[in-house]
N, C-alpha and C. Protein backbone atom coordinates (compact mmCIF):
# COMPACT_ATOMS: atom_id res chain seq x y z
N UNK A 1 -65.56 82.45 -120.46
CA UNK A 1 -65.60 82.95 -121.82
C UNK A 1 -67.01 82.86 -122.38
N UNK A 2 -67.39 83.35 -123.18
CA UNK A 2 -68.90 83.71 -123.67
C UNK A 2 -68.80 82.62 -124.98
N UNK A 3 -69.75 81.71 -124.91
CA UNK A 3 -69.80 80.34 -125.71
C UNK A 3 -69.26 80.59 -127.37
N UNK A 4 -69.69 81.90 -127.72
CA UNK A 4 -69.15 81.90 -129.40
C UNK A 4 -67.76 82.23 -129.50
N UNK A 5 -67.06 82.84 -128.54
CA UNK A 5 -65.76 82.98 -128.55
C UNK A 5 -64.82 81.46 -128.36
N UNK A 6 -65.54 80.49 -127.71
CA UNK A 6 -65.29 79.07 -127.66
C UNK A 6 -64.75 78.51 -128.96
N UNK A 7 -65.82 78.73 -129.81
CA UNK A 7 -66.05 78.13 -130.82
C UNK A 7 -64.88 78.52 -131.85
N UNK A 8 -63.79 77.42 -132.22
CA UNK A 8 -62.86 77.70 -132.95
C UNK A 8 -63.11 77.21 -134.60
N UNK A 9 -62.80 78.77 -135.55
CA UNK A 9 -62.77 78.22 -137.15
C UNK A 9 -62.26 77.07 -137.56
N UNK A 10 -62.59 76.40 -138.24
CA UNK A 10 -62.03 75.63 -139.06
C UNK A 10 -62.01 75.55 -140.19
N UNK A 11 -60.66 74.51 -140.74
CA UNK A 11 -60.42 75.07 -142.22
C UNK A 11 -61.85 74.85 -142.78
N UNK A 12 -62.56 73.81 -142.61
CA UNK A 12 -63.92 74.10 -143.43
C UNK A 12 -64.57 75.14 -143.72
N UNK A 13 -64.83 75.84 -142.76
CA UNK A 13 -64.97 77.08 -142.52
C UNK A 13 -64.64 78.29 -143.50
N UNK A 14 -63.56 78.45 -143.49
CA UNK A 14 -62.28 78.53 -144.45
C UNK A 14 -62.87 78.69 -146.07
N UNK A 15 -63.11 77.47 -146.28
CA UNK A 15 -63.24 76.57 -147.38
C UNK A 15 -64.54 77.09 -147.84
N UNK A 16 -65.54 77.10 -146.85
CA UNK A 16 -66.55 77.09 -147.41
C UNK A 16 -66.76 79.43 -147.12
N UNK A 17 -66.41 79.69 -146.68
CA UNK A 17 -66.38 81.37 -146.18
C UNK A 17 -65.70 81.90 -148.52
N UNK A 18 -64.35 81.15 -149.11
CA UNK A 18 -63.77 81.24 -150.13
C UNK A 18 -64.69 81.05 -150.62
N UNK A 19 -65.58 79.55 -150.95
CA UNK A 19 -66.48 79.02 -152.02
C UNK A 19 -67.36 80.47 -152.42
N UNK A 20 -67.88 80.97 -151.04
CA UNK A 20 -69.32 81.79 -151.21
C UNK A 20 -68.70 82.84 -151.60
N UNK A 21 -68.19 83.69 -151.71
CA UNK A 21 -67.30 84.75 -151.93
C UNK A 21 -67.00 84.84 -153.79
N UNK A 22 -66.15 83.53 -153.66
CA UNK A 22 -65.74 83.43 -155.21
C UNK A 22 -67.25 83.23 -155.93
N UNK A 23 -68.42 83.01 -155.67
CA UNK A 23 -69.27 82.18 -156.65
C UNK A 23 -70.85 83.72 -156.32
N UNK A 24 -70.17 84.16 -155.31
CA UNK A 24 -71.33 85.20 -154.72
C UNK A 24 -72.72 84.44 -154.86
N UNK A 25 -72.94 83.24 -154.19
CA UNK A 25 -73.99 83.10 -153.56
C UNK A 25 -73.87 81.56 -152.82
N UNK A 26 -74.64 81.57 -151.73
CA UNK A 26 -75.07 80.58 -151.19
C UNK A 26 -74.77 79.39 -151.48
N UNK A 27 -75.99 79.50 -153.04
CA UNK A 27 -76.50 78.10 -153.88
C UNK A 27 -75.35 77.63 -154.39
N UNK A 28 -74.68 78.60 -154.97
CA UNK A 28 -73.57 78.66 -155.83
C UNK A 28 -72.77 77.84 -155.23
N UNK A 29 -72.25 78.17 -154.17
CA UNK A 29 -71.15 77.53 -153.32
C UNK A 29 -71.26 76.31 -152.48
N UNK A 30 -72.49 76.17 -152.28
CA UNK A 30 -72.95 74.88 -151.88
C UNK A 30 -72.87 73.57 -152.95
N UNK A 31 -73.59 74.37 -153.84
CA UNK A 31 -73.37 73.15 -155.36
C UNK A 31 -71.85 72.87 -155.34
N UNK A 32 -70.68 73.95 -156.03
CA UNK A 32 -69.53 73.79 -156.04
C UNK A 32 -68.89 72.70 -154.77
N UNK A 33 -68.62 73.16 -153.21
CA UNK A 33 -68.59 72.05 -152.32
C UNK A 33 -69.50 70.90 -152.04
N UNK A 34 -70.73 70.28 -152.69
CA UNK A 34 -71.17 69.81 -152.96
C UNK A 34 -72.37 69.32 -151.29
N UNK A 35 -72.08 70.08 -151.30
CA UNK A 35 -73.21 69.73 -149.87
C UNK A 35 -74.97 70.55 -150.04
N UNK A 36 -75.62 70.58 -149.23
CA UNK A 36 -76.56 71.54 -149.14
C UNK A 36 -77.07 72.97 -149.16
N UNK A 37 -77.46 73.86 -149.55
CA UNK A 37 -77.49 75.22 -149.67
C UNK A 37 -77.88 75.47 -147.88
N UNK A 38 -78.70 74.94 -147.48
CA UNK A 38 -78.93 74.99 -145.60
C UNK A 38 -77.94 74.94 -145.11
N UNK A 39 -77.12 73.72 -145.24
CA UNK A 39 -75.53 73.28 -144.87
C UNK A 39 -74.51 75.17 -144.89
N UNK A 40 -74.27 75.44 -146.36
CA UNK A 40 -73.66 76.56 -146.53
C UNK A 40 -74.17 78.16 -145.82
N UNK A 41 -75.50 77.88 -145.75
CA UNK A 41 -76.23 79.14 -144.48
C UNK A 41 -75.84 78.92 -143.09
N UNK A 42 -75.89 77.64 -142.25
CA UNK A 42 -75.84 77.88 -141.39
C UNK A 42 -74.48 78.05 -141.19
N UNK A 43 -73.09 77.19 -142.03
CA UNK A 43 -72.05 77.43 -141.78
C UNK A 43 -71.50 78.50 -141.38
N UNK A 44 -72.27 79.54 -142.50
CA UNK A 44 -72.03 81.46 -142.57
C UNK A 44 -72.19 81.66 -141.41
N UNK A 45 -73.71 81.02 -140.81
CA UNK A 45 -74.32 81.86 -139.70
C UNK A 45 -73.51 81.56 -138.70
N UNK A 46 -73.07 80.75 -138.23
CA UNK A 46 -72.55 80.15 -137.68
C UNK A 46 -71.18 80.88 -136.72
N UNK A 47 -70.07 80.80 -138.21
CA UNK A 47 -69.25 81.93 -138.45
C UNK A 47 -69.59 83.41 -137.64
N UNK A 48 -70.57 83.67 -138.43
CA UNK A 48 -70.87 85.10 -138.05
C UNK A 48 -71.00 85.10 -136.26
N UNK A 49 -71.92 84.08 -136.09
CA UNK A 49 -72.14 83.86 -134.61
C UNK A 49 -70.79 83.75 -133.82
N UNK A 50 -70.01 83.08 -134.15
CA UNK A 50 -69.01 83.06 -133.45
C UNK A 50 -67.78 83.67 -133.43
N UNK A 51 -68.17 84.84 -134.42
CA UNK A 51 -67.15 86.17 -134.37
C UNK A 51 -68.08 87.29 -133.91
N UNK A 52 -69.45 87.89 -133.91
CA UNK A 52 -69.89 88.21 -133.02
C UNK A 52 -70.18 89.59 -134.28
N UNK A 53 -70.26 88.95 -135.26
CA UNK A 53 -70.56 90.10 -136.58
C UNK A 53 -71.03 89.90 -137.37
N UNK A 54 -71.42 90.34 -138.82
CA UNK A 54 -71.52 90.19 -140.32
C UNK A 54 -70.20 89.89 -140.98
N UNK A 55 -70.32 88.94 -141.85
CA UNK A 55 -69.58 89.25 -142.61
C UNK A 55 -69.87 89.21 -144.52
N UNK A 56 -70.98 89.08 -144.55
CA UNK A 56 -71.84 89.12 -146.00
C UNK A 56 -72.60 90.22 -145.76
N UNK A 57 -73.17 91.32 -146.95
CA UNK A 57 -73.96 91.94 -147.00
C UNK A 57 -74.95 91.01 -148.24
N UNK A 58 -76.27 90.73 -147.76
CA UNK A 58 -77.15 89.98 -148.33
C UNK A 58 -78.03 90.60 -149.19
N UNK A 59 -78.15 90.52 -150.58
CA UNK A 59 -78.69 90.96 -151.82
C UNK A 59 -80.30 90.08 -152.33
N UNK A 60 -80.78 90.69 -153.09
CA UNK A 60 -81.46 89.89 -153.90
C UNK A 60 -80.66 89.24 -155.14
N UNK A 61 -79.60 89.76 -155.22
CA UNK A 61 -78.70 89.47 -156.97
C UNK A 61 -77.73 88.05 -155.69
N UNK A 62 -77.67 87.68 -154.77
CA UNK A 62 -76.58 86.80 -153.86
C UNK A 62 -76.11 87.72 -152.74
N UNK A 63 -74.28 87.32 -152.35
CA UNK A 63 -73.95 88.17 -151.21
C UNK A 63 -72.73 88.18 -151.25
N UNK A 64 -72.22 89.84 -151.08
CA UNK A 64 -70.73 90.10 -151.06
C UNK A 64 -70.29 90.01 -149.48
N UNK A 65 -68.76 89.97 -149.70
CA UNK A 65 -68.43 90.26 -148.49
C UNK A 65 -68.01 91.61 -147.59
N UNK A 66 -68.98 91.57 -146.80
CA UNK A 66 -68.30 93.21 -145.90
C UNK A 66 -66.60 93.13 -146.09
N UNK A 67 -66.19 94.81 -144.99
CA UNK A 67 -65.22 94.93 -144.33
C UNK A 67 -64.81 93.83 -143.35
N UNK A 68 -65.74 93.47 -142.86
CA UNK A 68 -65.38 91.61 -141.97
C UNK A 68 -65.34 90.77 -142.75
N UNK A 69 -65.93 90.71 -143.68
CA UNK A 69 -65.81 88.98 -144.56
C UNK A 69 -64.80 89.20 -145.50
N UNK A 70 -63.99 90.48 -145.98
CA UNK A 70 -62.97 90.83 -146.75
C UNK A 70 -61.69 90.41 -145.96
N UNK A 71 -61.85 90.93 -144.66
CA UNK A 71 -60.63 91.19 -143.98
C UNK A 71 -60.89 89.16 -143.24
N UNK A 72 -61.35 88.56 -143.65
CA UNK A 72 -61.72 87.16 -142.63
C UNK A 72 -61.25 86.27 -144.04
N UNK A 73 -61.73 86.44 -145.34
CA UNK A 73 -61.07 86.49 -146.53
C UNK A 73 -59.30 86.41 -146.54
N UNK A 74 -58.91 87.08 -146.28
CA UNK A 74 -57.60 87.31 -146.66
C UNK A 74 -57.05 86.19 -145.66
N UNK A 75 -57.23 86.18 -144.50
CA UNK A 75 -56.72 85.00 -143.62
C UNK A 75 -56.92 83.70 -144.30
N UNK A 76 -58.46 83.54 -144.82
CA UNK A 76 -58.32 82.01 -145.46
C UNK A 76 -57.48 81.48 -146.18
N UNK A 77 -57.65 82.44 -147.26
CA UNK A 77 -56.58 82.68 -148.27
C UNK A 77 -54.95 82.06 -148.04
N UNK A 78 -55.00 83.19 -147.16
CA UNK A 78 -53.34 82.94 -146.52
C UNK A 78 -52.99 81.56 -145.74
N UNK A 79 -54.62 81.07 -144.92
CA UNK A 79 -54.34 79.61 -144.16
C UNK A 79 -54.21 78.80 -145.55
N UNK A 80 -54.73 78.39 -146.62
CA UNK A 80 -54.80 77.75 -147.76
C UNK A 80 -53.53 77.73 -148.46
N UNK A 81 -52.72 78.96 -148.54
CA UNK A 81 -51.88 79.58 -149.15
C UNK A 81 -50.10 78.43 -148.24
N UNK A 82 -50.55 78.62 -146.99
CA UNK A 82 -49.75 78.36 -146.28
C UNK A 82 -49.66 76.40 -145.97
N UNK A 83 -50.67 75.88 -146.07
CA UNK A 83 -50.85 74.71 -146.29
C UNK A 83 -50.66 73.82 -147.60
């Protein structure tokens, strides 16, 4: 298997994919979960790396979520929803 397909989400993941979304930015969502704004980038990147896509389109105003981070969205949601 090709190492990013390895790599399984977690609810953090999750958690922190919702934060950035609801707050549309980075900083935003880092403050709110209270960790580092680096912390909340690489998490994204991370993510992204190990689905093998985008899922933010990156602004100067922050960052929405694509057709991938919408549709990766709704799963969190639903894992959160379901827990």
């Amino acid at each position: 298997f090709d190492a990013r397909m390895r790599r399984r989400l977690k609810l953090r993941d999750f958690d922190t994919l919702i934060a950035v979304v609801q707050r549309g930015s980075m900083a935003k969502a880092a403050a709110h979960l209270a960790v580092s704004q680096p912390t909340v980038s690489k998490a994204v990147a991370d993510m992204e790396h190990a689905l093998g896509l985008r899922l933010f389109d990156r602004t100067a105003q922050g960052v929405q979520p694509n057709q991938y981070g919408r549709a990766l969205l709704k799963w969190a949601v639903a894992v959160f929803d379901d827990l």
